[in-house]
C-alpha atoms as a PDB file:
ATOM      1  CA  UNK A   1       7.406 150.605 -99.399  1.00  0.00           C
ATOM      2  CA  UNK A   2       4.819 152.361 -97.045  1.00  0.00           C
ATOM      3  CA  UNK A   3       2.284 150.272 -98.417  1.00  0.00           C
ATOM      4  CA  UNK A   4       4.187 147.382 -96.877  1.00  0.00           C
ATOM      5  CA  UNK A   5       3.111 148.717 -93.222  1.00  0.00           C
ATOM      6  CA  UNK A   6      -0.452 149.037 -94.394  1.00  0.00           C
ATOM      7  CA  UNK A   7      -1.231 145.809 -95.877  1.00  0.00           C
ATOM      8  CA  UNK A   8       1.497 143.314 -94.692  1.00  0.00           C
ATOM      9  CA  UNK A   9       4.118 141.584 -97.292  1.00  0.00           C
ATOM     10  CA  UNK A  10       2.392 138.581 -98.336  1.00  0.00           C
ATOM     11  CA  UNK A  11      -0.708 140.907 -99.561  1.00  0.00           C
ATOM     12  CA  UNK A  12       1.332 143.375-101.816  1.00  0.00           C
ATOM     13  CA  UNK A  13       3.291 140.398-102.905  1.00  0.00           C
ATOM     14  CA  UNK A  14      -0.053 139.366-104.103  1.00  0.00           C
ATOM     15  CA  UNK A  15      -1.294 142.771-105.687  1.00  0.00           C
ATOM     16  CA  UNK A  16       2.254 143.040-107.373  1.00  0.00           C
ATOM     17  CA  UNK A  17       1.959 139.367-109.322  1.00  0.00           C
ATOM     18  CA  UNK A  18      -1.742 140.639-110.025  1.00  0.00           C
ATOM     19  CA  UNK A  19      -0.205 144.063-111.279  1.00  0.00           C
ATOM     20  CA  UNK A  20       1.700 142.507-113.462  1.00  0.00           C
ATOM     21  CA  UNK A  21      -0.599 140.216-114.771  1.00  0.00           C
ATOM     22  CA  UNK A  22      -2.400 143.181-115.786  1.00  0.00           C
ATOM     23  CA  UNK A  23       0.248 145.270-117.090  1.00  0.00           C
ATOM     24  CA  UNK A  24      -0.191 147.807-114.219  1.00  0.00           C
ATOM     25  CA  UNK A  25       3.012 149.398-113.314  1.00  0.00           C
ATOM     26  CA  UNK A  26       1.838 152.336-110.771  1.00  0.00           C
ATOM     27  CA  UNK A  27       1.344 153.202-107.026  1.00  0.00           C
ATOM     28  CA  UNK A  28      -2.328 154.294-107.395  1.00  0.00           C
ATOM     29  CA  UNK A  29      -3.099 151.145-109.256  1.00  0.00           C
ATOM     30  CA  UNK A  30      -0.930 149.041-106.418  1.00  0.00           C
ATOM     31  CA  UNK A  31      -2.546 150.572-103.800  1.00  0.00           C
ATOM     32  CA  UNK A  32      -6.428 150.063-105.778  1.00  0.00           C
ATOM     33  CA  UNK A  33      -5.824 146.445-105.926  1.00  0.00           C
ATOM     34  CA  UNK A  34      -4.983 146.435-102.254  1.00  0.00           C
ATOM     35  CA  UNK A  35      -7.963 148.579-101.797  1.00  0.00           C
ATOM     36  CA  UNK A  36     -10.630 146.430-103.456  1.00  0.00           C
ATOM     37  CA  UNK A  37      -9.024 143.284-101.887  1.00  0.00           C
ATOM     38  CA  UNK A  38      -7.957 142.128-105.433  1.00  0.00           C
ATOM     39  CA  UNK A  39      -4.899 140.497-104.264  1.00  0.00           C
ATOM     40  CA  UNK A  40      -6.863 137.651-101.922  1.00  0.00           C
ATOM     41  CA  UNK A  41      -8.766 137.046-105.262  1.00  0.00           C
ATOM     42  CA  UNK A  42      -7.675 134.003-107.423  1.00  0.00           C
ATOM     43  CA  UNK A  43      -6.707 135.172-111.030  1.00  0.00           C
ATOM     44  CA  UNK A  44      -8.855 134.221-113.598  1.00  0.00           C
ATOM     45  CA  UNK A  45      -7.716 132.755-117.048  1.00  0.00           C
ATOM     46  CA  UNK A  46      -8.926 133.852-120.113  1.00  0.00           C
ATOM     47  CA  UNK A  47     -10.757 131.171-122.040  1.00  0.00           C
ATOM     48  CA  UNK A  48      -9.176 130.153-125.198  1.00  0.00           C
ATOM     49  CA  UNK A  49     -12.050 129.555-127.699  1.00  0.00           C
ATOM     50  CA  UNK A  50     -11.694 128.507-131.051  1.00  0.00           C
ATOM     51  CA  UNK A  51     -12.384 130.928-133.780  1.00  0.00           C
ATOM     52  CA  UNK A  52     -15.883 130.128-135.654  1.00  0.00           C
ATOM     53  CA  UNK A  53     -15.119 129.377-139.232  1.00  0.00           C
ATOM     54  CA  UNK A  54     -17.526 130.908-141.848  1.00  0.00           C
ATOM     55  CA  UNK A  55     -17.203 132.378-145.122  1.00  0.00           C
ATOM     56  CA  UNK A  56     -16.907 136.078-144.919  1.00  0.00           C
ATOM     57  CA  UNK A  57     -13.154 135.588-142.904  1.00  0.00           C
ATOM     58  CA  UNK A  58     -10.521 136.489-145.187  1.00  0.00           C
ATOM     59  CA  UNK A  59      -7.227 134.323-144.580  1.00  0.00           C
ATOM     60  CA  UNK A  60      -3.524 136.642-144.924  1.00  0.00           C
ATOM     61  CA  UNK A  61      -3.351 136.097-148.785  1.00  0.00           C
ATOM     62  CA  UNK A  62      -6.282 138.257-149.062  1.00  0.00           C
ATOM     63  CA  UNK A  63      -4.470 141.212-147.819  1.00  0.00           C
ATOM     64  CA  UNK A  64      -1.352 140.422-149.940  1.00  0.00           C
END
Protein backbone atom coordinates (compact mmCIF):
# COMPACT_ATOMS: atom_id res chain seq x y z
CA UNK A 1 0.00 0.00 0.00
CA UNK A 2 1.52 3.46 -1.01
CA UNK A 3 0.51 4.73 2.16
CA UNK A 4 2.95 2.26 3.65
CA UNK A 5 5.98 4.45 2.13
CA UNK A 6 4.41 7.57 3.53
CA UNK A 7 3.78 6.81 7.03
CA UNK A 8 5.87 3.66 7.90
CA UNK A 9 4.11 0.12 8.93
CA UNK A 10 3.74 0.39 12.52
CA UNK A 11 1.63 3.81 11.95
CA UNK A 12 -0.99 2.40 9.39
CA UNK A 13 -1.03 -0.68 11.48
CA UNK A 14 -2.24 1.74 14.00
CA UNK A 15 -4.80 3.80 11.79
CA UNK A 16 -6.13 0.33 10.48
CA UNK A 17 -7.03 -1.13 14.27
CA UNK A 18 -8.43 2.56 14.78
CA UNK A 19 -10.39 2.16 11.36
CA UNK A 20 -11.87 -0.57 12.44
CA UNK A 21 -12.74 0.42 15.68
CA UNK A 22 -14.70 2.94 13.97
CA UNK A 23 -16.24 1.03 11.31
CA UNK A 24 -14.22 2.93 8.63
CA UNK A 25 -13.45 0.78 5.73
CA UNK A 26 -11.93 3.42 3.06
CA UNK A 27 -8.62 4.94 1.71
CA UNK A 28 -9.65 8.60 2.30
CA UNK A 29 -10.66 7.78 5.80
CA UNK A 30 -7.15 5.61 6.21
CA UNK A 31 -5.22 8.16 4.95
CA UNK A 32 -7.38 11.11 7.38
CA UNK A 33 -6.49 9.21 10.40
CA UNK A 34 -2.88 9.18 9.30
CA UNK A 35 -3.32 12.76 8.50
CA UNK A 36 -4.61 14.07 11.83
CA UNK A 37 -2.09 11.78 13.66
CA UNK A 38 -5.07 9.67 15.00
CA UNK A 39 -3.20 6.53 14.98
CA UNK A 40 -0.39 7.75 17.82
CA UNK A 41 -3.62 8.59 19.82
CA UNK A 42 -4.76 6.06 22.54
CA UNK A 43 -8.43 4.88 21.86
CA UNK A 44 -10.85 5.98 24.10
CA UNK A 45 -13.64 3.72 25.67
CA UNK A 46 -17.00 4.60 25.81
CA UNK A 47 -18.31 4.91 29.34
CA UNK A 48 -20.90 2.47 30.27
CA UNK A 49 -23.42 4.36 32.48
CA UNK A 50 -26.32 2.99 33.96
CA UNK A 51 -29.65 3.95 32.65
CA UNK A 52 -31.59 6.47 35.16
CA UNK A 53 -34.74 4.78 36.27
CA UNK A 54 -37.90 7.01 36.42
CA UNK A 55 -41.40 6.60 35.66
CA UNK A 56 -42.17 7.72 32.20
CA UNK A 57 -39.72 4.53 30.70
CA UNK A 58 -41.88 2.01 29.31
CA UNK A 59 -40.38 -1.66 29.79
CA UNK A 60 -40.95 -4.25 26.30
CA UNK A 61 -44.49 -5.37 27.52
CA UNK A 62 -45.63 -1.98 26.83
CA UNK A 63 -45.05 -2.30 23.21
CA UNK A 64 -46.55 -5.85 23.10
Amino acid sequence: MSLSRSYGDQRVEGACARALGCGISSYKGLKNILDAKFDQVPAEEAPTLPLPAHASICGAAYYR
